[in-house]
Protein backbone atom coordinates (compact mmCIF):
# COMPACT_ATOMS: atom_id res chain seq x y z
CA UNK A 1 0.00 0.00 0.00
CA UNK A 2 1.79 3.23 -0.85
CA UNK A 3 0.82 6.78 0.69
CA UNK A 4 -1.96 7.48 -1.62
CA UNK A 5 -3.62 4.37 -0.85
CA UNK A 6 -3.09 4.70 2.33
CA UNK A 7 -4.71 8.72 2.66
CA UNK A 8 -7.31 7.43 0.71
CA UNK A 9 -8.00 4.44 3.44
CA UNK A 10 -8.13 6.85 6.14
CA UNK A 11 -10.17 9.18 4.59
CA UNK A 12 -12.62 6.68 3.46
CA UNK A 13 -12.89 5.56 7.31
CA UNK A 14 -12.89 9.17 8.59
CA UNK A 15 -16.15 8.09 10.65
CA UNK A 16 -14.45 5.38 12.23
CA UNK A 17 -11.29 7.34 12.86
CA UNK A 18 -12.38 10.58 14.27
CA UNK A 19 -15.33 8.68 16.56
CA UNK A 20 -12.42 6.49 18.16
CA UNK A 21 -10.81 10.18 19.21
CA UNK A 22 -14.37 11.51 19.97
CA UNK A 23 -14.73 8.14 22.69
CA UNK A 24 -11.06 8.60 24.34
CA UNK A 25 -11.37 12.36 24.37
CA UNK A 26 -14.85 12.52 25.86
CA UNK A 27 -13.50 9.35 28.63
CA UNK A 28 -10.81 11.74 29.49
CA UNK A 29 -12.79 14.40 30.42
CA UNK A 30 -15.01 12.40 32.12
CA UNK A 31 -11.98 10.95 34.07
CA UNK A 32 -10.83 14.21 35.00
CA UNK A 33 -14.07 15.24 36.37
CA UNK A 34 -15.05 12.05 38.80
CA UNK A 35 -11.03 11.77 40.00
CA UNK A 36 -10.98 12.22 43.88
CA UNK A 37 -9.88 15.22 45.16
CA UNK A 38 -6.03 15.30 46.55
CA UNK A 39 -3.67 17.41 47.82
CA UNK A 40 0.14 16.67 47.72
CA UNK A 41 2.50 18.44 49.86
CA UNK A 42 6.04 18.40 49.76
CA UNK A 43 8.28 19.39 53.29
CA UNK A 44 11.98 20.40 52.46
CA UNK A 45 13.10 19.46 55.90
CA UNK A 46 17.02 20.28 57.32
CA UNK A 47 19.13 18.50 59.90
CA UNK A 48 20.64 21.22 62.24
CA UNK A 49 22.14 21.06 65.85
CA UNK A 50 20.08 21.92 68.72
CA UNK A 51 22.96 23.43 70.28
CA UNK A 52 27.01 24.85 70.10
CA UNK A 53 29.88 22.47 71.48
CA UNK A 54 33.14 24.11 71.47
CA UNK A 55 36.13 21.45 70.90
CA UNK A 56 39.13 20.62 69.52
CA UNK A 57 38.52 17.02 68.94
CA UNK A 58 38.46 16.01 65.57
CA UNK A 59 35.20 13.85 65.70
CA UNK A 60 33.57 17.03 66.03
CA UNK A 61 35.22 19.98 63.02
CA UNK A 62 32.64 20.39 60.01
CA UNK A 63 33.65 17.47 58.35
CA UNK A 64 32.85 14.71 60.37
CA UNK A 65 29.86 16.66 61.25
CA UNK A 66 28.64 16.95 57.92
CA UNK A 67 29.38 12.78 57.92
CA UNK A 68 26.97 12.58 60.89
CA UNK A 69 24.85 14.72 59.36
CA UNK A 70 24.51 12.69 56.47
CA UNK A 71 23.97 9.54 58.38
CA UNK A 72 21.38 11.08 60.26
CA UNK A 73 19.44 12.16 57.13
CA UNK A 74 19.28 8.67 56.16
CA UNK A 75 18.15 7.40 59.73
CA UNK A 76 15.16 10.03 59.20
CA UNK A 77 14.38 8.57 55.91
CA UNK A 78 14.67 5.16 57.27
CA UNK A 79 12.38 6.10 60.21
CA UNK A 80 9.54 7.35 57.41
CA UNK A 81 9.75 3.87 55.98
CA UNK A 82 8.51 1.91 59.70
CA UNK A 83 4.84 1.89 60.24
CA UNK A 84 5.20 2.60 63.91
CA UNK A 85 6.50 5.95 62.60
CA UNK A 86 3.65 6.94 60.29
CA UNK A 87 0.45 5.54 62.82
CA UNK A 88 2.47 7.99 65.36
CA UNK A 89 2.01 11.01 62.99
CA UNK A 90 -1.54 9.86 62.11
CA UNK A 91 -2.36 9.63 65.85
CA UNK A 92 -0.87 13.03 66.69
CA UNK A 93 -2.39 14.68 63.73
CA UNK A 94 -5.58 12.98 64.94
CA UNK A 95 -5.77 11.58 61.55
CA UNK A 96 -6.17 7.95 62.80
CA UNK A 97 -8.66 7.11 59.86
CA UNK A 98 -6.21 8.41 57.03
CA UNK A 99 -4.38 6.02 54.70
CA UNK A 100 -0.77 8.62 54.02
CA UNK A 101 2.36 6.94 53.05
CA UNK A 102 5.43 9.00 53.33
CA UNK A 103 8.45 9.19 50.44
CA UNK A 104 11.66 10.63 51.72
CA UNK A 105 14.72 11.32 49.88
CA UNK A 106 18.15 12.92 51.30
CA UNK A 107 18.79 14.99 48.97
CA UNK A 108 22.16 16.60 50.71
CA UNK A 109 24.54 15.74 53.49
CA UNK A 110 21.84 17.87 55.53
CA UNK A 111 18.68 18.26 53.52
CA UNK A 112 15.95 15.75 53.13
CA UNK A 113 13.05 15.97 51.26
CA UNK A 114 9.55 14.30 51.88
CA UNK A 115 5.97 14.17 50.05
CA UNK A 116 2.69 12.59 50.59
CA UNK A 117 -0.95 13.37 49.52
CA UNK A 118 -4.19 13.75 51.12
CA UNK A 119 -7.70 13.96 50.73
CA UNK A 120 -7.91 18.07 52.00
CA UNK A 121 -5.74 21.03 52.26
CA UNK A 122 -6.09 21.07 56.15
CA UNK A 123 -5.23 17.35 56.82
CA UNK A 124 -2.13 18.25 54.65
CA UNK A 125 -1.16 21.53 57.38
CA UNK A 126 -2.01 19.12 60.07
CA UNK A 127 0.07 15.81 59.17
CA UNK A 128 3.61 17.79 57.86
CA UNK A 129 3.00 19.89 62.01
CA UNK A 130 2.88 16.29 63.06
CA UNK A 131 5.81 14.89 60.87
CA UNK A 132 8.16 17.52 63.09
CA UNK A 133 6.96 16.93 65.99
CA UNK A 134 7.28 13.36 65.79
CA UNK A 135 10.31 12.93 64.20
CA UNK A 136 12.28 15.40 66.63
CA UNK A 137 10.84 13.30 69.58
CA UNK A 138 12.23 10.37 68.20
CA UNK A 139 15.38 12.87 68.19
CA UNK A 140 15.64 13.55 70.87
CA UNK A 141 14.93 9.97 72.39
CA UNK A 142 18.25 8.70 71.09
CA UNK A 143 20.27 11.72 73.11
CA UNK A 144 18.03 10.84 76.30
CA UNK A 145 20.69 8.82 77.88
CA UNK A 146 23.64 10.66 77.11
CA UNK A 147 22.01 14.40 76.82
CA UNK A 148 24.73 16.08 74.32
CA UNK A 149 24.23 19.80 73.66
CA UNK A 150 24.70 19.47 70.02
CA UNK A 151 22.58 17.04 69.41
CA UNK A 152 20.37 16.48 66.00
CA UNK A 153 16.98 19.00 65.74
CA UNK A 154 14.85 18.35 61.84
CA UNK A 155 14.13 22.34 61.00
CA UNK A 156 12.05 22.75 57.89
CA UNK A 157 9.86 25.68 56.08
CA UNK A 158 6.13 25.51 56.08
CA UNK A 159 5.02 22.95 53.22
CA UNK A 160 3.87 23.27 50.05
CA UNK A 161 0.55 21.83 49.14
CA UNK A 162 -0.66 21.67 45.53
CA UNK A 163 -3.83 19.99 44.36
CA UNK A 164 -2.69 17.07 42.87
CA UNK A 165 -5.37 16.06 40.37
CA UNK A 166 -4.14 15.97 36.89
CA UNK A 167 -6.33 19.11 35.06
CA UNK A 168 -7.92 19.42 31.86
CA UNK A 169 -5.36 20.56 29.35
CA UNK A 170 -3.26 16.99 30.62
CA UNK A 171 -6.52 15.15 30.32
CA UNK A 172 -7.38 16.15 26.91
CA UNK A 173 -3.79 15.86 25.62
CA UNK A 174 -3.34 12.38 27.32
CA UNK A 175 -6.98 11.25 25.86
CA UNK A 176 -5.82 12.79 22.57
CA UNK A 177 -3.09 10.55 22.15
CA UNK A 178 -4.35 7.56 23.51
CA UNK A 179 -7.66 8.34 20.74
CA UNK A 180 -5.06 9.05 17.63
CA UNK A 181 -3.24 5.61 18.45
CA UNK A 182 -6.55 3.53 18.99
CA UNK A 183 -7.98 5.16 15.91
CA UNK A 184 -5.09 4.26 13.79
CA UNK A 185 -5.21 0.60 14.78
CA UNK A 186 -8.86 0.77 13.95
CA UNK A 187 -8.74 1.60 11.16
CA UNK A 188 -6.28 -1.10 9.82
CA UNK A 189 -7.84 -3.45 11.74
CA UNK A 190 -11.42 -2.97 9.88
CA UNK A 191 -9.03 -2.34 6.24
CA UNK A 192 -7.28 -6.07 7.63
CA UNK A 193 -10.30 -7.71 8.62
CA UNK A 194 -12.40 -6.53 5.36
CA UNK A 195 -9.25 -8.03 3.02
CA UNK A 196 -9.10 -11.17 5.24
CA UNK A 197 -13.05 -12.00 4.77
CA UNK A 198 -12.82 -10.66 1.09
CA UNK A 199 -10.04 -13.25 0.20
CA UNK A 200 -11.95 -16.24 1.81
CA UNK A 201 -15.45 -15.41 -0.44
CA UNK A 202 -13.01 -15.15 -3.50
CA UNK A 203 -11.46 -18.43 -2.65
CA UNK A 204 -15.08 -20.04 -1.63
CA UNK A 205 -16.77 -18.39 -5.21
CA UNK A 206 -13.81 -20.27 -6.77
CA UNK A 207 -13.79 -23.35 -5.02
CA UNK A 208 -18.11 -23.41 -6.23
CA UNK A 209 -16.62 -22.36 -9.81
């Protein structure tokens, strides 16, 4: 089939064609309307010191502390991963009945990032106040015993929450493409089929003849 034959195929099944795009383009929209809402917020959280300890001892210049530092960051990250972690934020956000799962990434020696989503803007305020205060008790629970003044403290900047439902210019373009690809397929499937069932009546008509 060269290109002429194959415009005029298309254009011949035009119908077909554009009312596959119609379907996917009109189920997109539909999709985009029914989708639950959710908010996703993402906390840019930093490990700092809670206090100043003046020495000379190596284990403690800026390098080594930016090694602890690091290890630390990980240990939060690690901590996000433990279910006894995330009912403990639930609980003190008095969000007991919420389903949140946490993804954490270090993304420096001191700076970690985390994100979740929720059903509503406030449960999203309410669950990254919890996250700190949380997390910095479990902090401060590993210094109980031996109560150094420069131990670990998680700072962070107030979150940012976005709606996370995909809108309507990525739902059409999404059911747009999806449409053009189905339609395609469609269309040489009905050209296939129509040569397939065309070949077996010749070959019956000649097998009669």
């Amino acid at each position: 089939m060269d290109l002429r034959e194959f415009l005029r195929l298309f254009w011949k099944e035009r119908v077909l064609f554009s009312g596959t795009v119609a379907v996917f383009v009109a189920t997109g929209f539909v999709v985009q309307l029914l989708q639950p809402i959710r908010f996703a917020a993402e906390i840019t959280m930093n490990v700092a010191r809670s206090g100043v300890r003046t020495t000379t001892e190596y284990a403690y210049d800026d390098f080594y502390r930016l090694q602890a530092d690091e290890r630390f960051a990980d240990t939060v990250v690690r901590w996000l991963e433990s279910p006894r972690i995330v009912s403990d934020i639930l609980y003190t956000a008095k969000r007991d009945d919420e389903m949140i799962s946490f993804d954490a990434d270090r993304l420096s020696s001191q700076v970690i990032r985390i994100r979740f989503v929720s059903r509503d803007e406030k449960t999203a305020e309410v669950v990254s106040r919890a996250l700190f205060e949380v997390l910095n008790r479990e902090t401060a629970s590993l210094n109980r015993d031996r109560l150094e003044t420069g131990w670990f403290a998680l700072v962070g900047e107030t979150p940012s929450i976005v709606d996370a439902r995909f809108g309507k210019d990525r739902a059409f373009g999404i059911s747009l493409f999806l449409g053009v690809f189905f339609g395609f397929f469609a269309v040489l499937f009905r050209w296939y089929w129509s040569e397939s069932t065309g070949t077996i009546e010749q070959k019956r008509y000649e097998n009669r003849h």
